[in-house]
C-alpha atoms as a PDB file:
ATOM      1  CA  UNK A   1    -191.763 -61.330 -31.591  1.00  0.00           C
ATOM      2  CA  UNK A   2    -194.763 -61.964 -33.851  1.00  0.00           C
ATOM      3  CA  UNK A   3    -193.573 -59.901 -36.229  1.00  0.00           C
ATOM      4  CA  UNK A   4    -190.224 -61.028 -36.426  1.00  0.00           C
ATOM      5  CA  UNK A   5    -191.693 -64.083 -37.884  1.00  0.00           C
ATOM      6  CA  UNK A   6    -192.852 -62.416 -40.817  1.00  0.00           C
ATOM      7  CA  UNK A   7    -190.075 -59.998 -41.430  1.00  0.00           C
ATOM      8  CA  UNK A   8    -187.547 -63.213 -41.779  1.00  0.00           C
ATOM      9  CA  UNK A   9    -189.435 -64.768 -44.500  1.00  0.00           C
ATOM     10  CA  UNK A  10    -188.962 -61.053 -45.966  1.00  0.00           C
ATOM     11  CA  UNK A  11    -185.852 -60.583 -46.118  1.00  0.00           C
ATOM     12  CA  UNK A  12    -184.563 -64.514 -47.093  1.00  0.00           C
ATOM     13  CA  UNK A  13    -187.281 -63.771 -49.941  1.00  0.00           C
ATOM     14  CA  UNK A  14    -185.132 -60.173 -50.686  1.00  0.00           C
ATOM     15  CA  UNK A  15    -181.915 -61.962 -50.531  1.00  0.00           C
ATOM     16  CA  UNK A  16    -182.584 -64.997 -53.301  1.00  0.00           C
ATOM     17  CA  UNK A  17    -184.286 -62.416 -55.129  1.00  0.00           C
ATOM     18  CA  UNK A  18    -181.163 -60.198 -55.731  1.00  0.00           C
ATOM     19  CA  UNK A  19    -179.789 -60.966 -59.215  1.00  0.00           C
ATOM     20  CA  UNK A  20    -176.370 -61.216 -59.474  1.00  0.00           C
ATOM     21  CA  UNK A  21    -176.145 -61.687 -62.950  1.00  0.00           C
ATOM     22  CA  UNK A  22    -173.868 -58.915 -64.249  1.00  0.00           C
ATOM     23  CA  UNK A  23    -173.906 -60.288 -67.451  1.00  0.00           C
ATOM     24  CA  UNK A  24    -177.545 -60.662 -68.382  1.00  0.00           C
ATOM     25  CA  UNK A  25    -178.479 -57.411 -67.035  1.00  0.00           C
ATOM     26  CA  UNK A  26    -175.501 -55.433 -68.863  1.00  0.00           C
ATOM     27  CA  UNK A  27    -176.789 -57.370 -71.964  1.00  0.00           C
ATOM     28  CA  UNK A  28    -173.513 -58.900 -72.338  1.00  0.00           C
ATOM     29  CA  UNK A  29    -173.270 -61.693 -75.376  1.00  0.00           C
ATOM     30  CA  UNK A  30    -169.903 -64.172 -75.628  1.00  0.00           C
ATOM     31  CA  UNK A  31    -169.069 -65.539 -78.909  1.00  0.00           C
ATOM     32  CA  UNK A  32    -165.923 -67.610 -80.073  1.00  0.00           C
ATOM     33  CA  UNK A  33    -164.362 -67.422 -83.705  1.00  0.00           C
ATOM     34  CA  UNK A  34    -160.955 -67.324 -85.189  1.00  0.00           C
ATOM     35  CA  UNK A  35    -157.996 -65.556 -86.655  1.00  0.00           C
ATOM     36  CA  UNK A  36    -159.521 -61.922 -86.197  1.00  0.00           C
ATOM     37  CA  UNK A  37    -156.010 -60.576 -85.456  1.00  0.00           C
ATOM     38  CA  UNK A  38    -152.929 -61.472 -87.175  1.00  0.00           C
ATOM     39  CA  UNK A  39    -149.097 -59.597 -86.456  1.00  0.00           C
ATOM     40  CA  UNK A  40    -147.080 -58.663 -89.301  1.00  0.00           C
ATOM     41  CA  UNK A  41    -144.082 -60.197 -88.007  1.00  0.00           C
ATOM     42  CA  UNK A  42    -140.840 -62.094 -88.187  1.00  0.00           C
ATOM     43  CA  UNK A  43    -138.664 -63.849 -85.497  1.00  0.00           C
ATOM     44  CA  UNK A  44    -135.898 -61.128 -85.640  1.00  0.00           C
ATOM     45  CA  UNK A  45    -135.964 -56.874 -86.227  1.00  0.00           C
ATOM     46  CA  UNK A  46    -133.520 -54.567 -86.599  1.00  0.00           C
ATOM     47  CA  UNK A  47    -133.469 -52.018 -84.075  1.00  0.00           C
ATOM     48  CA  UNK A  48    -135.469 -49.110 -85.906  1.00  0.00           C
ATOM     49  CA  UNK A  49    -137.860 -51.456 -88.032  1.00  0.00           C
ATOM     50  CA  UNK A  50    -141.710 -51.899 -87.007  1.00  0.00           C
ATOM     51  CA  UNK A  51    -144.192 -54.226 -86.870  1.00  0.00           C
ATOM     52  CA  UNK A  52    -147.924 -54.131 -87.221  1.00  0.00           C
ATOM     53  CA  UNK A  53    -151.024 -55.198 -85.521  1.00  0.00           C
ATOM     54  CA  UNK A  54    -154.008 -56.251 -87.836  1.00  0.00           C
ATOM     55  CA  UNK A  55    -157.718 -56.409 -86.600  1.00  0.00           C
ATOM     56  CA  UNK A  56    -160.923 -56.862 -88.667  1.00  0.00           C
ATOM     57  CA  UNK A  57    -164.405 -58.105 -87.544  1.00  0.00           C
ATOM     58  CA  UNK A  58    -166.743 -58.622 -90.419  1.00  0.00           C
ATOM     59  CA  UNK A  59    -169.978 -57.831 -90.280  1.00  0.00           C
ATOM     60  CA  UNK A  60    -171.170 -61.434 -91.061  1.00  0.00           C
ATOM     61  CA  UNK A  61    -169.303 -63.509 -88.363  1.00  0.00           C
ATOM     62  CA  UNK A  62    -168.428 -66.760 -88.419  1.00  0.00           C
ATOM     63  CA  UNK A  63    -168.540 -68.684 -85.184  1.00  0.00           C
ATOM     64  CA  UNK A  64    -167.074 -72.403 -84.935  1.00  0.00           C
ATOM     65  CA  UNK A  65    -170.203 -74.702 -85.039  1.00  0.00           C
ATOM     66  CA  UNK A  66    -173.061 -72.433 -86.083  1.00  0.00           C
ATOM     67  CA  UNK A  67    -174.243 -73.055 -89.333  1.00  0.00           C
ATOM     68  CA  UNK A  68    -175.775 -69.622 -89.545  1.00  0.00           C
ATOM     69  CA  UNK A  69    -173.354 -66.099 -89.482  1.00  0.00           C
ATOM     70  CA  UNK A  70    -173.579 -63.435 -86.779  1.00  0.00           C
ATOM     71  CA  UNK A  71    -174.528 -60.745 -88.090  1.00  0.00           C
ATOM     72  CA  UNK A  72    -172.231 -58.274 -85.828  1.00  0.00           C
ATOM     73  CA  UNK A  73    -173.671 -54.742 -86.719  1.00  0.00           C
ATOM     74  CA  UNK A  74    -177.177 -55.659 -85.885  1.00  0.00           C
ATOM     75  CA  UNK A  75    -176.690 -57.770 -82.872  1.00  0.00           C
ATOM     76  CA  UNK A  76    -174.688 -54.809 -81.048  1.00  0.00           C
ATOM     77  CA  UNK A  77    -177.388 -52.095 -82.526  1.00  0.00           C
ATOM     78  CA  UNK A  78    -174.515 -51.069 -85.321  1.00  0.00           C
ATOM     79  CA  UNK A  79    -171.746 -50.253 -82.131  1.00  0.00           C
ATOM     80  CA  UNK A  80    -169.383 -47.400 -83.657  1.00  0.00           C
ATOM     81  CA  UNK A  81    -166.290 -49.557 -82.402  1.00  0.00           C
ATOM     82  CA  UNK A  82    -164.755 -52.888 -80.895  1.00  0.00           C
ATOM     83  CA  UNK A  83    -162.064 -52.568 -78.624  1.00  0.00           C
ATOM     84  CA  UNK A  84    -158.809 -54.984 -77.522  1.00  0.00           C
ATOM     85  CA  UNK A  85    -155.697 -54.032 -75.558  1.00  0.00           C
ATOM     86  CA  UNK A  86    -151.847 -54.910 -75.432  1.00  0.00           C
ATOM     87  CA  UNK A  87    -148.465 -54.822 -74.300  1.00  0.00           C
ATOM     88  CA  UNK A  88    -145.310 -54.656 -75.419  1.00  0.00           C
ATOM     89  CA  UNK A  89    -143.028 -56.592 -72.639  1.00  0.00           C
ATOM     90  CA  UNK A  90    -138.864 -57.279 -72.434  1.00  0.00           C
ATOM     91  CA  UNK A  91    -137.078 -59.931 -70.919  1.00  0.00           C
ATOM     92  CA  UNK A  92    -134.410 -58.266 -68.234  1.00  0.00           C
ATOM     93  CA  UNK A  93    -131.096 -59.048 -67.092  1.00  0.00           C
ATOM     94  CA  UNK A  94    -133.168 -61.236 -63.898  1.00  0.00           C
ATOM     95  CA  UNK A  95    -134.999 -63.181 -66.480  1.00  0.00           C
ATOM     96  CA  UNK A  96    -138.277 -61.530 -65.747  1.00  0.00           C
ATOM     97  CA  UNK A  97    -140.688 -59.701 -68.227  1.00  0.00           C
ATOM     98  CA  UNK A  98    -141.156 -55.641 -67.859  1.00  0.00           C
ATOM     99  CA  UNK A  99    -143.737 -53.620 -69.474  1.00  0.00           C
ATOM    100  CA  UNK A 100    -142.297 -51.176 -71.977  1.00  0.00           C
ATOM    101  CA  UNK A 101    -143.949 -47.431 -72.285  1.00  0.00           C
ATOM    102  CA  UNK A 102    -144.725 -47.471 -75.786  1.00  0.00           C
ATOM    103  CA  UNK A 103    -145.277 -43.477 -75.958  1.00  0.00           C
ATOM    104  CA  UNK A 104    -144.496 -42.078 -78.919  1.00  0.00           C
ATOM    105  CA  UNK A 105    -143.153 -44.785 -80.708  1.00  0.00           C
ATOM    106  CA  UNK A 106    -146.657 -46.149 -81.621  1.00  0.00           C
ATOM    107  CA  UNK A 107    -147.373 -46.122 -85.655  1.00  0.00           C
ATOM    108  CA  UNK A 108    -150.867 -45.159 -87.052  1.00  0.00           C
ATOM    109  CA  UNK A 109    -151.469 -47.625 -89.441  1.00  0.00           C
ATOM    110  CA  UNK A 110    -154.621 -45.821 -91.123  1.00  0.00           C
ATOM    111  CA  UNK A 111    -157.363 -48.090 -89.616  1.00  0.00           C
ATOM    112  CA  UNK A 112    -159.228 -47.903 -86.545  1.00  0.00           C
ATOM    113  CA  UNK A 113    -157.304 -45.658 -83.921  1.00  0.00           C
ATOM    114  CA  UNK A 114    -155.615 -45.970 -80.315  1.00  0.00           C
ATOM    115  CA  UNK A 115    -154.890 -44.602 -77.180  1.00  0.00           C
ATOM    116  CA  UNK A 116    -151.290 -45.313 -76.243  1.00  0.00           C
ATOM    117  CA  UNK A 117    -149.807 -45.581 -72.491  1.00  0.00           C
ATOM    118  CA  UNK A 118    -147.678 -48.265 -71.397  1.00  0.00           C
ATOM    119  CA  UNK A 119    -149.919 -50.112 -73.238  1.00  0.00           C
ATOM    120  CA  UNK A 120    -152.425 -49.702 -76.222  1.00  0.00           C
ATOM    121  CA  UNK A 121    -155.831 -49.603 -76.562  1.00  0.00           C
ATOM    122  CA  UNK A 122    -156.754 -50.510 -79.836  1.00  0.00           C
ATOM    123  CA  UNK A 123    -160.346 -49.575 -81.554  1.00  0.00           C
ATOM    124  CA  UNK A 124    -161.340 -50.705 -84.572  1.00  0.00           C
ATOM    125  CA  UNK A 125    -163.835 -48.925 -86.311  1.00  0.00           C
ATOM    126  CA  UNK A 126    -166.218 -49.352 -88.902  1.00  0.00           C
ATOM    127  CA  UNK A 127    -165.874 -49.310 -92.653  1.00  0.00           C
ATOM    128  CA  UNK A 128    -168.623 -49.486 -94.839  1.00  0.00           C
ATOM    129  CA  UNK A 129    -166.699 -50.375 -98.134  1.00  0.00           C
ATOM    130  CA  UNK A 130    -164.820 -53.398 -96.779  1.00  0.00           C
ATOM    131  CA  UNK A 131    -168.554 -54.015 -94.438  1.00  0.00           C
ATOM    132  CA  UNK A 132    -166.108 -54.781 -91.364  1.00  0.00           C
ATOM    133  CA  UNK A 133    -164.437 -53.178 -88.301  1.00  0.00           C
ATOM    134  CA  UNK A 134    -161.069 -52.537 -89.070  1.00  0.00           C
ATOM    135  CA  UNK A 135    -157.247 -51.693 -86.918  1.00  0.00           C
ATOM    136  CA  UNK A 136    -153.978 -51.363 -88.022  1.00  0.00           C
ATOM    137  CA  UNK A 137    -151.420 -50.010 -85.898  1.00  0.00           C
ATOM    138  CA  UNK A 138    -147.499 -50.357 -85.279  1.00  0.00           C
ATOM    139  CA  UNK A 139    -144.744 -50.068 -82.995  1.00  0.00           C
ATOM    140  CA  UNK A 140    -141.351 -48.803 -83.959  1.00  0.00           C
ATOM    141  CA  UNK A 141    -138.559 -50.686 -81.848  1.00  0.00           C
ATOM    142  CA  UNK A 142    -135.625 -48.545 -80.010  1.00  0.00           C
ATOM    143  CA  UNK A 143    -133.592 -51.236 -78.177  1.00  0.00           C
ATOM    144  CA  UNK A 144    -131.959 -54.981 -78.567  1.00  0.00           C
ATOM    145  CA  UNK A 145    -133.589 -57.420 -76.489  1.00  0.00           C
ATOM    146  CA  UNK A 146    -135.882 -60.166 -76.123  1.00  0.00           C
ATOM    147  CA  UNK A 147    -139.916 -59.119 -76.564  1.00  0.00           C
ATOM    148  CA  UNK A 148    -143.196 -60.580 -76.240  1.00  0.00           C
ATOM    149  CA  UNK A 149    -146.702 -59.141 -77.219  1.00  0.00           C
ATOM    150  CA  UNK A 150    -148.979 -59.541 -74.429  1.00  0.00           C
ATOM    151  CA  UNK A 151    -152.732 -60.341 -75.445  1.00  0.00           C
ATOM    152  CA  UNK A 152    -153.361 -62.392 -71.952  1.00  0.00           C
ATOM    153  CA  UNK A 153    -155.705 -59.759 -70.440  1.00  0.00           C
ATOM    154  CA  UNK A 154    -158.483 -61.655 -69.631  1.00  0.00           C
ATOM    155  CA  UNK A 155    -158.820 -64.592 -66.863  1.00  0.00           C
ATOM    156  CA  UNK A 156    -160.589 -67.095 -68.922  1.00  0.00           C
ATOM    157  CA  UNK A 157    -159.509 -67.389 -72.699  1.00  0.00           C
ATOM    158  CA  UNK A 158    -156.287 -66.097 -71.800  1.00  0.00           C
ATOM    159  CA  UNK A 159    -154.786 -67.542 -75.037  1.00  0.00           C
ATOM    160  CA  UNK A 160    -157.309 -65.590 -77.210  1.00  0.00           C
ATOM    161  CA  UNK A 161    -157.415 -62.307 -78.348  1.00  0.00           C
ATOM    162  CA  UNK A 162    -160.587 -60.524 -76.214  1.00  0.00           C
ATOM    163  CA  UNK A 163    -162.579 -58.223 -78.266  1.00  0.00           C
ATOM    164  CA  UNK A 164    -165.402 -55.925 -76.976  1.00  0.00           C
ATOM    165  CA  UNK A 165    -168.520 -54.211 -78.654  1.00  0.00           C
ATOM    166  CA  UNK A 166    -168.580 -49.873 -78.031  1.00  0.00           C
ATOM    167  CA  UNK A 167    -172.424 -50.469 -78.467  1.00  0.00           C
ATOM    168  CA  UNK A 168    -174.543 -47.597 -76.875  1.00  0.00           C
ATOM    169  CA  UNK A 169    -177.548 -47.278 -75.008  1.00  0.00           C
ATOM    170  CA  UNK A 170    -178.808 -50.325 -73.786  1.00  0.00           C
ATOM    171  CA  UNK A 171    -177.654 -52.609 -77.188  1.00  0.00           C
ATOM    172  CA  UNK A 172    -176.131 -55.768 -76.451  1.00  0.00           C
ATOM    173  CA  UNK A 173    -172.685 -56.015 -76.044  1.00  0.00           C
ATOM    174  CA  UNK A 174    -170.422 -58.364 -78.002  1.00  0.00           C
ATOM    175  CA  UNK A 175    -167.290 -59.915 -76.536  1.00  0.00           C
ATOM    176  CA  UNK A 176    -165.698 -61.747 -79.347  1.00  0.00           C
ATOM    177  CA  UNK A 177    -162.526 -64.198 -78.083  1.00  0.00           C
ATOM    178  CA  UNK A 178    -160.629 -65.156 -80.824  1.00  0.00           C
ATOM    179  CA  UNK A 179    -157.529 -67.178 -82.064  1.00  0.00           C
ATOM    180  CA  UNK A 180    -155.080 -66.409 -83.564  1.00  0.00           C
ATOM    181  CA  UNK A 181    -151.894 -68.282 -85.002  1.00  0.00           C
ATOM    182  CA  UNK A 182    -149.863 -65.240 -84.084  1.00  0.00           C
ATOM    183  CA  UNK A 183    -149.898 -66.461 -80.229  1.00  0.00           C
ATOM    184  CA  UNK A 184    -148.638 -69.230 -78.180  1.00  0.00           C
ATOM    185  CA  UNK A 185    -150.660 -70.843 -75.857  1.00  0.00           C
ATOM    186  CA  UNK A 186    -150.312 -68.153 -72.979  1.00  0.00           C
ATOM    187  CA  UNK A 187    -151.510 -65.226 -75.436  1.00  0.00           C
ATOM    188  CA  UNK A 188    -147.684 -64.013 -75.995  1.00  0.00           C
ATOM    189  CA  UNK A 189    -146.386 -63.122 -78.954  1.00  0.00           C
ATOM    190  CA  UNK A 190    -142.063 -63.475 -79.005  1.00  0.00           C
ATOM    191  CA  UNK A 191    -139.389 -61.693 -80.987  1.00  0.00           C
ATOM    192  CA  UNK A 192    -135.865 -60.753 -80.522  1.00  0.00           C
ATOM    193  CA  UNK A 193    -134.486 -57.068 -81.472  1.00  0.00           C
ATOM    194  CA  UNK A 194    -131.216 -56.959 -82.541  1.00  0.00           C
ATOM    195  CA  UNK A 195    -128.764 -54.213 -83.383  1.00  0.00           C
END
């Protein structure tokens, strides 16, 4: 029993120690700023045109109320890419919104590069001539119907686009959430398809 009395104070002591800060020990950095992605878009397509997706991230970053820029490449140790996702949704005959397997019918737009499921994962990369991260990629459309754009993948900031540092080793990693005129206020993006 006497030692009971020092093995409590022990393991209280172990328990407020534990740091539960994911964040500050993955180095992880959040940082607002605005129209980073636009969509080269209209209100109606024909079935067969495409649209594309544009990304940049320069490497001097403004951020809304700073009177200094971010400079992007050094704060994530010059991170070989950023990365944001997507979906392509349709309306159904219920009313209700279902993902559409973009496959093959994804566009290479010459910047940055993507892996494609039912959704993309877009990557912009680096170029040193334009001294920004660049992506540019499309989506041809097959059917009629009623589309959104889904950019709501995160829980906070849902209307903003969220944009992630690649950075190696133990560099800091920059999530960027930014506007973008492009969406309403539930991160969507809406078109209609028509024959």
């Amino acid at each position: 029993m006497k030692n009971l009395k020092y093995i409590i104070p022990f393991i209280a002591f172990l328990l407020f120690a534990c740091d539960t800060d994911d964040d500050g020990f993955y180095n992880t950095v959040y940082v607002q700023s605005e129209q980073l992605m636009d969509v080269e878009t209209q209100d109606v397509y024909q079935v067969g045109e495409t649209f594309f997706i544009n990304a940049h991230i320069p490497e001097l970053l403004f951020e809304p109320g700073e009177t200094t820029l971010l400079n992007v490449r050094e704060t994530t140790g010059n991170a070989p890419s950023f990365s944001f996702s997507f979906y392509l949704e349709k309306k159904n005959a219920s009313g209700e919104w279902d993902v559409v397997d973009i496959g093959s019918n994804f566009v290479d737009g010459g910047a940055g590069n993507a892996q494609v499921f039912f959704g993309v994962g877009a990557y912009l990369t680096y170029n040193d001539a334009a001294e920004e991260y660049q992506f540019r990629g499309g989506i041809t459309l097959t059917e009629p119907g009623e589309y959104r754009l889904d950019f709501s993948n995160t829980t906070e900031n849902f209307n903003k686009v969220s944009m992630l540092s690649n950075s190696i080793d133990n560099n800091i990693i920059l999530n960027i959430f930014s506007t973008s005129s492009d969406l309403d206020a539930s991160g969507f993006h809406n078109f209609i398809v028509v024959n």
